[in-house]
Protein backbone atom coordinates (compact mmCIF):
# COMPACT_ATOMS: atom_id res chain seq x y z
CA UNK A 1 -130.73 21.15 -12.52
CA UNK A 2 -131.11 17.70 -13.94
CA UNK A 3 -127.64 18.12 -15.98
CA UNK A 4 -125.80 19.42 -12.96
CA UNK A 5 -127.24 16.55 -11.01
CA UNK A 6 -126.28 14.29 -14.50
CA UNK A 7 -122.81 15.49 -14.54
CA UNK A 8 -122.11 15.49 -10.58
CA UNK A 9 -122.80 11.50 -10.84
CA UNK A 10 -120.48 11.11 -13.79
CA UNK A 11 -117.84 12.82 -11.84
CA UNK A 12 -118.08 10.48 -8.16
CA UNK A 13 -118.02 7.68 -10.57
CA UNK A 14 -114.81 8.81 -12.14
CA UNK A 15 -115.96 10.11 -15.33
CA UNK A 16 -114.27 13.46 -16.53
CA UNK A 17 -115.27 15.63 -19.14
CA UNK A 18 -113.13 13.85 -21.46
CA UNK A 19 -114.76 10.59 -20.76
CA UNK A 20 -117.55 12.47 -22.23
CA UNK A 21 -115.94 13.72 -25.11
CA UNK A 22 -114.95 9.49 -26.00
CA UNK A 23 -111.67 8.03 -26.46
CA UNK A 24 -109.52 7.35 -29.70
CA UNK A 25 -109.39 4.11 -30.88
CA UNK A 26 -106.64 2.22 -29.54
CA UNK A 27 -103.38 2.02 -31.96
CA UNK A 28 -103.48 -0.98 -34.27
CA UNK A 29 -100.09 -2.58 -33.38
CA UNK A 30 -101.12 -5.99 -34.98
CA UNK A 31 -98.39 -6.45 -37.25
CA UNK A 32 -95.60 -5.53 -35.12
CA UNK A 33 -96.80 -7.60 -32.35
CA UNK A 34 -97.02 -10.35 -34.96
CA UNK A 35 -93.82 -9.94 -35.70
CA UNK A 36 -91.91 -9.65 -32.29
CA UNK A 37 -94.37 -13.10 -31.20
CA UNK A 38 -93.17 -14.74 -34.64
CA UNK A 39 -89.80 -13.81 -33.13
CA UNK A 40 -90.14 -15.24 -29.63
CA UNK A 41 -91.02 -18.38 -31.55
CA UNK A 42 -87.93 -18.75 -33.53
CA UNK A 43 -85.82 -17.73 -30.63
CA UNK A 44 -82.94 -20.33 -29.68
CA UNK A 45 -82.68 -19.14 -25.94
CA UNK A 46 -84.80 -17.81 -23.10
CA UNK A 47 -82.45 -14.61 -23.15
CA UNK A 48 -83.01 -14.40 -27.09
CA UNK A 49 -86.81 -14.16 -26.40
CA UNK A 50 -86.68 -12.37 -23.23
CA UNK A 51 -84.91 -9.24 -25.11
CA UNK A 52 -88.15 -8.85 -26.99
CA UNK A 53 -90.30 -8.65 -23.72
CA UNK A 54 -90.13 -5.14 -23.37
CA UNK A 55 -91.06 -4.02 -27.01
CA UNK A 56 -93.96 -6.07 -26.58
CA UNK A 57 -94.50 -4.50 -23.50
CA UNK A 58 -94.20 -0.91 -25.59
CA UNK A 59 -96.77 -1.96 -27.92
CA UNK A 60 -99.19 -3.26 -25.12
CA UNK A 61 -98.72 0.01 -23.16
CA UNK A 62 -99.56 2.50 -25.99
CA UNK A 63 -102.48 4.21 -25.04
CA UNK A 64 -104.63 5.59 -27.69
CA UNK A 65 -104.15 9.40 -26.46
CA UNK A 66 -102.37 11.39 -23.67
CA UNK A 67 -105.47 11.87 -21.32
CA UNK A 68 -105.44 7.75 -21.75
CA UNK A 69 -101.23 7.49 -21.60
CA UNK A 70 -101.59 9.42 -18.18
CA UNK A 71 -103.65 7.30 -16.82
CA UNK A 72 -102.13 4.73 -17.37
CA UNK A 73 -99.29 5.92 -15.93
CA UNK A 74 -100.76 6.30 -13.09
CA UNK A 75 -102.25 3.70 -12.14
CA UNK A 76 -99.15 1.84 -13.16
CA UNK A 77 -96.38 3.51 -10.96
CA UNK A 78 -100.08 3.25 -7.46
CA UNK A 79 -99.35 -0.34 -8.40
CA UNK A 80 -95.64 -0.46 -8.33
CA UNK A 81 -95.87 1.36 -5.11
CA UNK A 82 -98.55 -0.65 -3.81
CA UNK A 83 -100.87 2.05 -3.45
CA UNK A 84 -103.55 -0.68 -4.95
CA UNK A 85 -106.51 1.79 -4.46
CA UNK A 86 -104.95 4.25 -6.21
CA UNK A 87 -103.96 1.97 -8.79
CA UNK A 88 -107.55 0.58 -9.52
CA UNK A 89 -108.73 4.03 -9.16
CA UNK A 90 -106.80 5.05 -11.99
CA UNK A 91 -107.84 1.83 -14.26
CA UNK A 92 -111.46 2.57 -13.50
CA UNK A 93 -110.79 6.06 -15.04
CA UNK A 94 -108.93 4.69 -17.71
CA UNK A 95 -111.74 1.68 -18.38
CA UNK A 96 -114.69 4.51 -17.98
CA UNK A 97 -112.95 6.60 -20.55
CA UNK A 98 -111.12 4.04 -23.33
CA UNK A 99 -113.34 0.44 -23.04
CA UNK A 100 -112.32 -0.71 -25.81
CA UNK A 101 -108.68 -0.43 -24.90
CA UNK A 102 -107.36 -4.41 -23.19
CA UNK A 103 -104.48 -2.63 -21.45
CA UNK A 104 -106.72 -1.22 -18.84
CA UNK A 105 -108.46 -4.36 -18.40
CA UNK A 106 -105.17 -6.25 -18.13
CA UNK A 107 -103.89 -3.46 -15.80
CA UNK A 108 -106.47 -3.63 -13.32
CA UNK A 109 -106.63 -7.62 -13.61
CA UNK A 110 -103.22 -6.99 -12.42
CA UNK A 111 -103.70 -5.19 -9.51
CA UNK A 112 -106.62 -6.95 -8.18
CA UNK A 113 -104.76 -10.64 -8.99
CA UNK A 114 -101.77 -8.88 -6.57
CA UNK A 115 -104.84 -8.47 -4.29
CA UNK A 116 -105.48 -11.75 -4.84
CA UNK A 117 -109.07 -11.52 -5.05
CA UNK A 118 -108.52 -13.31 -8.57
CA UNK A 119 -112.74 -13.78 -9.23
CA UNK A 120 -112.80 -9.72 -10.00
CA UNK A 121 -109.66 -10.31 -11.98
CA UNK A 122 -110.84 -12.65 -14.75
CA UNK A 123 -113.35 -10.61 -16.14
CA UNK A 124 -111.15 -7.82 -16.78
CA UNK A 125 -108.86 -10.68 -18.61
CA UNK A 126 -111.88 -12.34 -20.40
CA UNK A 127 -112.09 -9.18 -21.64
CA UNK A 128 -108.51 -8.35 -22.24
CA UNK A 129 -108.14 -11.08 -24.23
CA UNK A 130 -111.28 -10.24 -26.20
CA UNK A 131 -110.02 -6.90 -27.63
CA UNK A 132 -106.67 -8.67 -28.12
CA UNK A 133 -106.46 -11.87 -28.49
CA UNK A 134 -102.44 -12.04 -28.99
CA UNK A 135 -101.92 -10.71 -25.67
CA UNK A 136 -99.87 -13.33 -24.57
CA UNK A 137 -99.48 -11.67 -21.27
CA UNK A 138 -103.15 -11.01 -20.37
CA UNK A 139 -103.62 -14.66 -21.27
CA UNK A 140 -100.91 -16.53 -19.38
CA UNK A 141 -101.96 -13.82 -16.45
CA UNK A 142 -105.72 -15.47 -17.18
CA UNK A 143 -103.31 -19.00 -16.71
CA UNK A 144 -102.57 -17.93 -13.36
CA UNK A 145 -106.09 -16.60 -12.31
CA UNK A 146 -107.52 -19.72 -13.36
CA UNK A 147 -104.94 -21.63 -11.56
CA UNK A 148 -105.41 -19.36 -8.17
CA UNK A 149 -109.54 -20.41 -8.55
CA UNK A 150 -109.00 -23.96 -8.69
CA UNK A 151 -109.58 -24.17 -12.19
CA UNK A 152 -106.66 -26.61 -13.13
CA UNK A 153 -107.51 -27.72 -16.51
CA UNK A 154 -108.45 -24.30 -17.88
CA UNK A 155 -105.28 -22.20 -16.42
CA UNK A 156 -103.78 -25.55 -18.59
CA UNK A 157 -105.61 -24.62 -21.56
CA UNK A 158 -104.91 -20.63 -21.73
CA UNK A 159 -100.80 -21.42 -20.96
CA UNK A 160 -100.66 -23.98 -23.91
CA UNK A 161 -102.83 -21.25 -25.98
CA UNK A 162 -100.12 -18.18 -24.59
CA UNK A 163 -96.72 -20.48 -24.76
CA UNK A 164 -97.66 -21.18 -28.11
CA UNK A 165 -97.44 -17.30 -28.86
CA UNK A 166 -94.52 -17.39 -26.76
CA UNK A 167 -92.95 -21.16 -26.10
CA UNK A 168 -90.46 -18.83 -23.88
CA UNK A 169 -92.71 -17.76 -20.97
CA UNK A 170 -91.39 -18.06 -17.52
CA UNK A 171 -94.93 -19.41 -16.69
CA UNK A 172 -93.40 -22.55 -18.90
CA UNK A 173 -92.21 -24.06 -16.08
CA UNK A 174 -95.95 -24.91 -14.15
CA UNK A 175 -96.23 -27.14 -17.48
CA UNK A 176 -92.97 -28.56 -16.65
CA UNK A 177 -93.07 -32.58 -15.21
CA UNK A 178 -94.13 -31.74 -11.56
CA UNK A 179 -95.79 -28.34 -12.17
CA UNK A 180 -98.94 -27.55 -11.21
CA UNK A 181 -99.84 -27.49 -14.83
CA UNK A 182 -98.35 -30.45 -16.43
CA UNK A 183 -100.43 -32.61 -18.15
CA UNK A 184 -102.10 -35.14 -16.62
CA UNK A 185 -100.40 -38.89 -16.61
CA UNK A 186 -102.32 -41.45 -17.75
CA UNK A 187 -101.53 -45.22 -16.83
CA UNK A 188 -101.39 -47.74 -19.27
């Protein structure tokens, strides 16, 4: 009785019996990510870097097996149809079942940023950025969190840290004389 009782909790709280049975680690894409950032860097044009965006994007959105890949998926095409409960449904799932994977994190920092209830979207970033620190995508979305909580000088912090992964960012331009971002001007 207690195991059915066991189990029937692990299901409302979105664990399935492959949650149970533990997730792959996630691919090691290091290197190639390495490569395509070391890229973006020696890019001579925004369209140069940009055409790099979406193998980055390829790397980031591996999943370390199909159960994982699905639901990702998922949640990915709730958000794009703004079915945000769905969405965050399916990154729960995906969290429950792969933690150590950032792209769920990142995913449901995402959706709840598009929410914009930003203070449950920084944790999932903090820790986004923890399992992959390169992820110049989690961290300049961490920029705009920040920025969205009032937290000026840190958002300023995490773009410098991302644009110097990627100096090609769109998110450049909040560093830009008159962004929100730019660095503070000191008289003399």
């Amino acid at each position: 009785m207690r195991r059915i009782v066991f189990m029937l909790g692990l299901a409302a709280a979105g664990f399935s019996g492959a949650a149970a049975a533990g997730c792959p680690p996630a691919p090691d894409h290091g290197a190639a990510l390495a490569g395509l950032l070391e890229q973006a860097r020696r890019a001579g044009t925004e369209a140069e870097a940009q055409r790099l965006v979406p193998d980055m994007w390829a790397l980031w959105a591996d999943a370390p097996d199909d159960h994982a890949q699905a639901l990702l998926e998922r949640g990915m095409t709730n958000r794009s149809g703004y079915n945000f409960l769905g969405a965050l449904q399916a990154f729960d799932a995906l969290i429950a079942y792969c933690p150590d994977y950032a792209e769920g994190y990142n995913q449901r920092a995402f959706v709840n940023y598009l929410r914009q209830d930003f203070s449950r979207a920084l944790p999932d970033l903090d820790r986004a950025v923890a399992l992959s620190p390169d992820h110049v995508a989690a961290i300049a979305g961490r920029a705009l969190t920040l920025l969205a909580l009032g937290r000026t000088g840190a958002a300023r912090r995490d773009l410098d840290r991302a644009l110097a992964l990627n100096p090609w960012l769109p998110e450049r331009r909040l560093v830009a004389p008159g962004g929100p971002l730019a660095p503070e001007e000191h008289d003399i």
